[in-house]
N, C-alpha and C. Protein backbone atom coordinates (compact mmCIF):
# COMPACT_ATOMS: atom_id res chain seq x y z
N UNK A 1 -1.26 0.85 -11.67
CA UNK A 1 -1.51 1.62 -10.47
C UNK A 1 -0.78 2.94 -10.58
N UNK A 2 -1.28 4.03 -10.00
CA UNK A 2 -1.09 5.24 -10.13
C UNK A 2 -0.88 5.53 -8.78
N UNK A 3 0.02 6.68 -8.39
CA UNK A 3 0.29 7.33 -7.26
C UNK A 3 -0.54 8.28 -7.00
N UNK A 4 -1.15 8.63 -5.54
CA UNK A 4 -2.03 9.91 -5.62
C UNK A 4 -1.90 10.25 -4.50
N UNK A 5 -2.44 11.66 -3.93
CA UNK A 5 -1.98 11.91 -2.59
C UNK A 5 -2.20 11.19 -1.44
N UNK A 6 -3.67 10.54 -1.31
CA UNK A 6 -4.21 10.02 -0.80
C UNK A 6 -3.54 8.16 -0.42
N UNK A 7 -3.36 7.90 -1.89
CA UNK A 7 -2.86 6.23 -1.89
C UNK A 7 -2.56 6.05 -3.26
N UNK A 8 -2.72 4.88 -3.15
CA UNK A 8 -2.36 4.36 -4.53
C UNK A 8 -3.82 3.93 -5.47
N UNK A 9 -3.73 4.65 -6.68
CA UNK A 9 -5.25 4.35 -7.61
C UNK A 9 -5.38 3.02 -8.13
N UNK A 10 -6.02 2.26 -8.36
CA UNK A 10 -5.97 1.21 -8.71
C UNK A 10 -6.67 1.26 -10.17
N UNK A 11 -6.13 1.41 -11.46
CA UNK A 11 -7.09 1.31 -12.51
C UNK A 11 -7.61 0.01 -13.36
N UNK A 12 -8.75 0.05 -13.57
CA UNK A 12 -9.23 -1.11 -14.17
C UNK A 12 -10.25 -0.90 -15.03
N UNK A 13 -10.37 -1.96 -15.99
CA UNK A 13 -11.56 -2.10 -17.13
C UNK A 13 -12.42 -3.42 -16.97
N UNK A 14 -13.92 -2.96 -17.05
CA UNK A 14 -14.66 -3.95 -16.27
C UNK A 14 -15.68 -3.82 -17.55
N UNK A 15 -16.05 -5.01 -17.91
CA UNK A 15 -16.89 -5.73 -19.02
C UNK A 15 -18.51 -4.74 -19.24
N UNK A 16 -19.43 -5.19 -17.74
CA UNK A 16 -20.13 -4.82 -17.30
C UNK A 16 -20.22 -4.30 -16.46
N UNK A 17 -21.24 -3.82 -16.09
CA UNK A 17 -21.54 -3.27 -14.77
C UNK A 17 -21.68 -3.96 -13.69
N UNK A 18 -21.33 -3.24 -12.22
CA UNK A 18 -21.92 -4.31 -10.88
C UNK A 18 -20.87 -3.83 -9.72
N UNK A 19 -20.34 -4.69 -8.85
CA UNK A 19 -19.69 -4.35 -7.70
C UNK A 19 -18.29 -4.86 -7.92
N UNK A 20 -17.55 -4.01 -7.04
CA UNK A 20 -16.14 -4.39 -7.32
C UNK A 20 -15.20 -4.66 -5.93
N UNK A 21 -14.97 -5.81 -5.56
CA UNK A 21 -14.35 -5.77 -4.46
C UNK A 21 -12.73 -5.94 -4.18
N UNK A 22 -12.20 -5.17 -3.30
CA UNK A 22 -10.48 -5.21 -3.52
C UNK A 22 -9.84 -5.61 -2.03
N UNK A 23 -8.97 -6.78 -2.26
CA UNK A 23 -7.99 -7.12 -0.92
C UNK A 23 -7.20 -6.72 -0.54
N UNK A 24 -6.54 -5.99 0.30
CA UNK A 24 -5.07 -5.53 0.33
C UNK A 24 -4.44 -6.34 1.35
N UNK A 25 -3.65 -7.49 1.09
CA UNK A 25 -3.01 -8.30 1.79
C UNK A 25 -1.29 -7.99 2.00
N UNK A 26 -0.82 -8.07 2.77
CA UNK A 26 0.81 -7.51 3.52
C UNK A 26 1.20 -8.69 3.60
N UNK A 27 2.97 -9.79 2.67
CA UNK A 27 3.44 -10.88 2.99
C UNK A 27 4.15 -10.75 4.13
N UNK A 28 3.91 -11.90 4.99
CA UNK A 28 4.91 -11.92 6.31
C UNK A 28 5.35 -13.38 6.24
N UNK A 29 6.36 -13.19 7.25
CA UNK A 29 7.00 -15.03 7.07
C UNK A 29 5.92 -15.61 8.11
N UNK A 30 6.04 -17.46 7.42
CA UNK A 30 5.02 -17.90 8.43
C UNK A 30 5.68 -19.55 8.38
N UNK A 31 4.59 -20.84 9.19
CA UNK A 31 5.57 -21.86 9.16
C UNK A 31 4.05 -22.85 8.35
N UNK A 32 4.20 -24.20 8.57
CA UNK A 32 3.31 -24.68 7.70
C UNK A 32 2.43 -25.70 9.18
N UNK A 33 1.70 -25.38 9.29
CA UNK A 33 0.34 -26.55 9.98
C UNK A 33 -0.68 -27.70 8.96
N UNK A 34 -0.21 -28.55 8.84
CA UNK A 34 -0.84 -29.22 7.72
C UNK A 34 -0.81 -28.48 6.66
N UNK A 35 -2.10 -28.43 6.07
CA UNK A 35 -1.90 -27.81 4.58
C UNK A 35 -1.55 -25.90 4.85
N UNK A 36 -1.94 -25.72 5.61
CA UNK A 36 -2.14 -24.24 5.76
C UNK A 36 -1.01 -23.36 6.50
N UNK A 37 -1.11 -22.07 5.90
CA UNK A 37 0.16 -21.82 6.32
C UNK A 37 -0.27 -20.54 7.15
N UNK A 38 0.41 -20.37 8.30
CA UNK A 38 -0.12 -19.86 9.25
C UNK A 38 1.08 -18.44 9.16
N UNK A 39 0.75 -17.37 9.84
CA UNK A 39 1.88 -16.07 10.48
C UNK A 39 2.54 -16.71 11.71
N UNK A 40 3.51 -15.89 11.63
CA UNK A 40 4.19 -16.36 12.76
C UNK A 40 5.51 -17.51 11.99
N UNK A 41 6.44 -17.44 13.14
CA UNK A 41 7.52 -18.61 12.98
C UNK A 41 7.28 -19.92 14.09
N UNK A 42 8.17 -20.54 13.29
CA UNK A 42 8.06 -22.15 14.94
C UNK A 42 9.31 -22.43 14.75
N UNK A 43 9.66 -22.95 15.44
CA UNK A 43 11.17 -23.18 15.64
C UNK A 43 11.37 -24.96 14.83
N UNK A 44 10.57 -25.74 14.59
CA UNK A 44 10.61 -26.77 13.99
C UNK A 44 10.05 -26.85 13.09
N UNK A 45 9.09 -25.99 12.57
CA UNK A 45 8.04 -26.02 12.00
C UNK A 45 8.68 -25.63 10.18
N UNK A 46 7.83 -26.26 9.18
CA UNK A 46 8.54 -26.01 7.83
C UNK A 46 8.03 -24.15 7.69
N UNK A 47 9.20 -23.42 7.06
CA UNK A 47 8.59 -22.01 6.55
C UNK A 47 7.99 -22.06 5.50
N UNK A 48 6.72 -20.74 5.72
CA UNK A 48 5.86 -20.38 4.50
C UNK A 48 6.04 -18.91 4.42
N UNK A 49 5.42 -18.80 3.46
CA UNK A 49 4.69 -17.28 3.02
C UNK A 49 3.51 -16.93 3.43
N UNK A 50 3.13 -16.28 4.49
CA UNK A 50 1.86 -16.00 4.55
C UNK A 50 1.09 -14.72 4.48
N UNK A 51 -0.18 -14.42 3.71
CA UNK A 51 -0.67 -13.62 3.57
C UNK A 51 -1.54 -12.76 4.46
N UNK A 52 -1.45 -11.60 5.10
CA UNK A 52 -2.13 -10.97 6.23
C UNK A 52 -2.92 -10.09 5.68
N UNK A 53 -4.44 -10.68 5.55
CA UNK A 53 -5.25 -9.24 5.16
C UNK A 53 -5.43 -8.14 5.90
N UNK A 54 -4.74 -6.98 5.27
CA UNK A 54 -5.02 -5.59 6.29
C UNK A 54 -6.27 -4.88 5.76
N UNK A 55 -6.68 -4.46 4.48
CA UNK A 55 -7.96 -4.18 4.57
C UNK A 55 -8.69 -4.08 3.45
N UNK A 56 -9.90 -4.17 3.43
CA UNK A 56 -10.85 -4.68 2.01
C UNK A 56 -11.57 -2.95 2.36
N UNK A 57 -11.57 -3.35 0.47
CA UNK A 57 -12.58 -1.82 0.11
C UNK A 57 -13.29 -2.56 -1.14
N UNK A 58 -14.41 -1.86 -0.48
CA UNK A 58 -15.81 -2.51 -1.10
C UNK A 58 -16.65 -1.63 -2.18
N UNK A 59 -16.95 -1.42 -3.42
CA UNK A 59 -17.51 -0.35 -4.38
C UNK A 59 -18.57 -1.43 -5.20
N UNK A 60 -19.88 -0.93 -4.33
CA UNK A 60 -20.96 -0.74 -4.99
C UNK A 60 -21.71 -0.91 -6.04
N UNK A 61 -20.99 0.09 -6.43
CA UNK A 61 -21.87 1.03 -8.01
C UNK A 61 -20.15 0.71 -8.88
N UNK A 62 -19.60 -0.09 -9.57
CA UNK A 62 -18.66 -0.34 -10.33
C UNK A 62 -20.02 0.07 -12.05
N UNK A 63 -19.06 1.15 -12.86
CA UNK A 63 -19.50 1.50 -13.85
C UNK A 63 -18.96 0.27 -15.16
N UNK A 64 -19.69 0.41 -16.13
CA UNK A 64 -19.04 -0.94 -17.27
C UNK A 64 -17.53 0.15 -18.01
N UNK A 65 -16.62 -0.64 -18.34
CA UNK A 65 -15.91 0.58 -18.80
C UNK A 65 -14.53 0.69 -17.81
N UNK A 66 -13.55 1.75 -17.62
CA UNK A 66 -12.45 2.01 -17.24
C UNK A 66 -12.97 2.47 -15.58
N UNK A 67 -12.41 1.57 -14.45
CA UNK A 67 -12.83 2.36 -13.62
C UNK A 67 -11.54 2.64 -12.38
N UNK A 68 -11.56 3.27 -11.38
CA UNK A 68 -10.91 3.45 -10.45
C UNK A 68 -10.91 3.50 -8.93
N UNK A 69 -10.17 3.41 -8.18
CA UNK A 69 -10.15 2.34 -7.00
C UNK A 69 -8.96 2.90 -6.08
N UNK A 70 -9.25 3.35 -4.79
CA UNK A 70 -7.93 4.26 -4.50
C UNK A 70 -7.59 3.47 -3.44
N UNK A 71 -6.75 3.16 -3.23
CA UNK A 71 -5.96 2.14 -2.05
C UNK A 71 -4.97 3.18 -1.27
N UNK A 72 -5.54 3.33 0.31
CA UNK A 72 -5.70 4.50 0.92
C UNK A 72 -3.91 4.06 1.67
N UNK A 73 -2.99 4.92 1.71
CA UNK A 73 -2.01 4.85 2.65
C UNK A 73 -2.08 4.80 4.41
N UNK A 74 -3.09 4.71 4.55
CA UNK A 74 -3.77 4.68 5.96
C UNK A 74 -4.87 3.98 6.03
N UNK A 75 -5.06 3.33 7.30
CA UNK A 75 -5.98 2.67 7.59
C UNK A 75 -5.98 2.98 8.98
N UNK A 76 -7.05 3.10 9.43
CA UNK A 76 -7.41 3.10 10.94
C UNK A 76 -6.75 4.05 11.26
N UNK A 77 -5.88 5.27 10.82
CA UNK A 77 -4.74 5.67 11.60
C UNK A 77 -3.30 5.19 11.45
N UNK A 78 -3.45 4.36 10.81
CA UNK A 78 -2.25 3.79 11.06
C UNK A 78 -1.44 3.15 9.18
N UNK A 79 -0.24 3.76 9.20
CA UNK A 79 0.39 3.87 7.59
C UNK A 79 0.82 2.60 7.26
N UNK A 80 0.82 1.76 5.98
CA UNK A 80 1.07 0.95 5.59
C UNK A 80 3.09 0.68 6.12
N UNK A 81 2.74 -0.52 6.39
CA UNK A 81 4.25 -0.92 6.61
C UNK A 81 5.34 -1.11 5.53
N UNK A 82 6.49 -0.67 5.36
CA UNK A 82 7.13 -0.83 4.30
C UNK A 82 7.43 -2.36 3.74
N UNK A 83 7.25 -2.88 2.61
CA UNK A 83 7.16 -4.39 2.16
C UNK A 83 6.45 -4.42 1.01
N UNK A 84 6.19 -5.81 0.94
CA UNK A 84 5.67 -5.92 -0.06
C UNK A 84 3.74 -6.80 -0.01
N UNK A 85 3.46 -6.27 -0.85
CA UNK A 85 1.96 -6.32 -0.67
C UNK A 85 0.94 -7.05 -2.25
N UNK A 86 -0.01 -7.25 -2.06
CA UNK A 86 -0.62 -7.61 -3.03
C UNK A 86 -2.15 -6.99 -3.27
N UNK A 87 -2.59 -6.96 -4.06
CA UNK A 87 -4.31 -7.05 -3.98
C UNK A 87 -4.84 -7.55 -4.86
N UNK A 88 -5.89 -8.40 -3.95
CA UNK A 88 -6.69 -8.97 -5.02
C UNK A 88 -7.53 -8.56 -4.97
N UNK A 89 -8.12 -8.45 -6.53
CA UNK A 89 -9.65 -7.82 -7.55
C UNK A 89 -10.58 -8.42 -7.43
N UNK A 90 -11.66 -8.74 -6.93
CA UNK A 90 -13.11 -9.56 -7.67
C UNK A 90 -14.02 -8.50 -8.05
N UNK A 91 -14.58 -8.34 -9.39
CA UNK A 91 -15.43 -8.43 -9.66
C UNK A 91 -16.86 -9.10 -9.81
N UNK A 92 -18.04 -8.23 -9.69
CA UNK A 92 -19.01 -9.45 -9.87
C UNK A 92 -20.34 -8.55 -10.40
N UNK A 93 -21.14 -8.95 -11.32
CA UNK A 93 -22.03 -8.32 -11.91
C UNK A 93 -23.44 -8.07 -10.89
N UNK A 94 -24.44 -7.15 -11.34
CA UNK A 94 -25.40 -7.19 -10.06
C UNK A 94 -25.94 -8.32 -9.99
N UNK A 95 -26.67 -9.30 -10.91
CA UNK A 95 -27.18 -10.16 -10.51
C UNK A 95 -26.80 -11.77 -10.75
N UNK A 96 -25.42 -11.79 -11.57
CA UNK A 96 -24.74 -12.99 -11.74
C UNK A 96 -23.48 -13.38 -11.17
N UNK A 97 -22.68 -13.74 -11.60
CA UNK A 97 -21.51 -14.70 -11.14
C UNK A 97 -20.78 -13.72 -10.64
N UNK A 98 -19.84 -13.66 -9.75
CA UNK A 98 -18.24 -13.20 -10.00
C UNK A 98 -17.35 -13.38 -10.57
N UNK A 99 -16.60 -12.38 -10.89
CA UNK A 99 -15.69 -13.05 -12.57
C UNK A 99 -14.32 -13.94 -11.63
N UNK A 100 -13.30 -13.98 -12.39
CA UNK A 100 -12.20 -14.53 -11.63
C UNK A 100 -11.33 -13.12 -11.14
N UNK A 101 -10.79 -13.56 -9.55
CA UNK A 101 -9.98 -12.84 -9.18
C UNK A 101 -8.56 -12.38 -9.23
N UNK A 102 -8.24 -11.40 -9.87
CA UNK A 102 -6.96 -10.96 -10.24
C UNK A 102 -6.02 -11.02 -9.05
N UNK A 103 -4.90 -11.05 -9.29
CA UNK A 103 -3.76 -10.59 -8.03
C UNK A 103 -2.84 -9.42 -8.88
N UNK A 104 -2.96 -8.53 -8.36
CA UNK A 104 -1.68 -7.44 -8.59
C UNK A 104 -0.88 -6.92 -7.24
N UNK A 105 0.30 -6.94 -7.62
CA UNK A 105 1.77 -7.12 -6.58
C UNK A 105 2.13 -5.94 -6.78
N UNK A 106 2.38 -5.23 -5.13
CA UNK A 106 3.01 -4.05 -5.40
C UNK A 106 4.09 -3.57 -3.86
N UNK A 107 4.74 -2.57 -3.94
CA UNK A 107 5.69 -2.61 -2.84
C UNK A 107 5.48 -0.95 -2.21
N UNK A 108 5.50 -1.40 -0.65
CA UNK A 108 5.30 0.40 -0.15
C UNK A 108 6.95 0.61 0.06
N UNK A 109 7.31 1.31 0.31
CA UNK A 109 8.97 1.92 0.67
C UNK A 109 8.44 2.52 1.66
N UNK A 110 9.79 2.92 2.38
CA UNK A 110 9.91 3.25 3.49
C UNK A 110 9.87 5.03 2.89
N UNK A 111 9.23 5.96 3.77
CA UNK A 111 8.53 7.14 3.91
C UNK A 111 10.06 8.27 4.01
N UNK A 112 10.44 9.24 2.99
CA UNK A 112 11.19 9.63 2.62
C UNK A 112 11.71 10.71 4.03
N UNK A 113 12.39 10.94 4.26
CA UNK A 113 13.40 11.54 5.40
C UNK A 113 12.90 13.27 5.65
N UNK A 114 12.52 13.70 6.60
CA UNK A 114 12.07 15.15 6.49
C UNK A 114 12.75 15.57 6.01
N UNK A 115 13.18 16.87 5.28
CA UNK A 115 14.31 17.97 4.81
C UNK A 115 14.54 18.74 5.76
N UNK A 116 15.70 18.55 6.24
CA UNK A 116 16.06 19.91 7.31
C UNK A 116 16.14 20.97 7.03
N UNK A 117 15.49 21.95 7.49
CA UNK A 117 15.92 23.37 7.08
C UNK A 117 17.37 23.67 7.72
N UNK A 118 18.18 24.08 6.72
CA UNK A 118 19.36 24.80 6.40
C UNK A 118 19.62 26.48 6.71
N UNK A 119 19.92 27.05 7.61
CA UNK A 119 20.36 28.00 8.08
C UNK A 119 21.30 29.02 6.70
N UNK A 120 21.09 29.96 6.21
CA UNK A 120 22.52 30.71 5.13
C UNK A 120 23.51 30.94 5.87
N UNK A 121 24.25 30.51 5.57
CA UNK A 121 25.50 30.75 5.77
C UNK A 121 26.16 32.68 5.50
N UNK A 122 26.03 32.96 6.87
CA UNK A 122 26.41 34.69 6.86
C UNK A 122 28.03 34.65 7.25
N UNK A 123 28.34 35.58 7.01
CA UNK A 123 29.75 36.21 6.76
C UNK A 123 30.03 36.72 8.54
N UNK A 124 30.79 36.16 9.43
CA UNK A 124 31.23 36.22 10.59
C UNK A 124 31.15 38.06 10.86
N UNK A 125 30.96 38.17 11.80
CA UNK A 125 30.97 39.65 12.22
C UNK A 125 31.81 39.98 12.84
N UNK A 126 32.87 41.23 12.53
CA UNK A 126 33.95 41.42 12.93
C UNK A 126 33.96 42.48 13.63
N UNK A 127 34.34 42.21 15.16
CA UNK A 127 34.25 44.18 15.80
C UNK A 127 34.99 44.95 14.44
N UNK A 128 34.31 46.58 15.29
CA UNK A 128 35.06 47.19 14.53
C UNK A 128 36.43 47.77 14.86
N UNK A 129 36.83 47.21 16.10
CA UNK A 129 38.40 47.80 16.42
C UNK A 129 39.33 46.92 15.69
N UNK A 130 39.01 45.47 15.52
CA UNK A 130 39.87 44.75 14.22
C UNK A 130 39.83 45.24 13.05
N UNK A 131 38.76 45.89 12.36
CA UNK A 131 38.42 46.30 11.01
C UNK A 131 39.54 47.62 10.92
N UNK A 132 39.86 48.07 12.08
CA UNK A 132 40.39 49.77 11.68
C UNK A 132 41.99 49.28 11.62
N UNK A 133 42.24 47.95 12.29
CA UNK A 133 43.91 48.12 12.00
C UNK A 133 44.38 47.00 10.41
């Protein structure tokens, strides 16, 4: 994955041609309901890991060959939360199977601090009846 202004690029090499679909899931803590593990905490309940899909991007026209995939820092308006994240890959050809789905793990940071503008530092101004004695 590559950094870009927009988001993060996702690069990949795909066999054939066909459609390419991508998950972007956000880990949050969660507790366990039978097999499944739900968001959220319980106060008795065993902890899990759970996965929150925030948003799928969907491509079409996937070329055979090296392709690319931009995973947008925004969604709806609204900026990815700092943590850690995953996405998963499916590929699938136009008229056959889907291949198997990849997971690649990646982390947003927290959004770097404005720069304050800094004032120069000028040399105090001295009347001039101090200057003459």
């Amino acid at each position: 994955m590559t950094a870009t202004r927009a988001g993060e690029k996702l690069t990949l090499r795909l066999l054939l041609p066909g459609s390419l679909r991508v998950t972007v899931q956000r880990k949050a803590a969660g507790h366990r309901r039978g097999k499944r593990c739900l968001a959220g905490s319980k106060r008795h309940a065993k902890p899990c890991t759970a996965w929150l899909t925030v948003s799928n991007v969907n491509s079409d026209v996937a070329r055979a060959g090296a392709t690319g995939v931009v995973i947008l820092r925004k969604r709806h308006g609204h900026a990815l939360k700092p943590g850690s994240y995953r996405a998963l890959v499916a590929a699938s050809t136009v008229g056959g199977p889907t291949g198997t789905t990849r997971t690649i793990a990646f982390r947003v940071g927290k959004p770097a601090a404005p720069k304050r503008h800094r004032p120069a530092i000028r040399p105090l101004a001295i009347p001039e009846r101090q200057r003459e004695r």
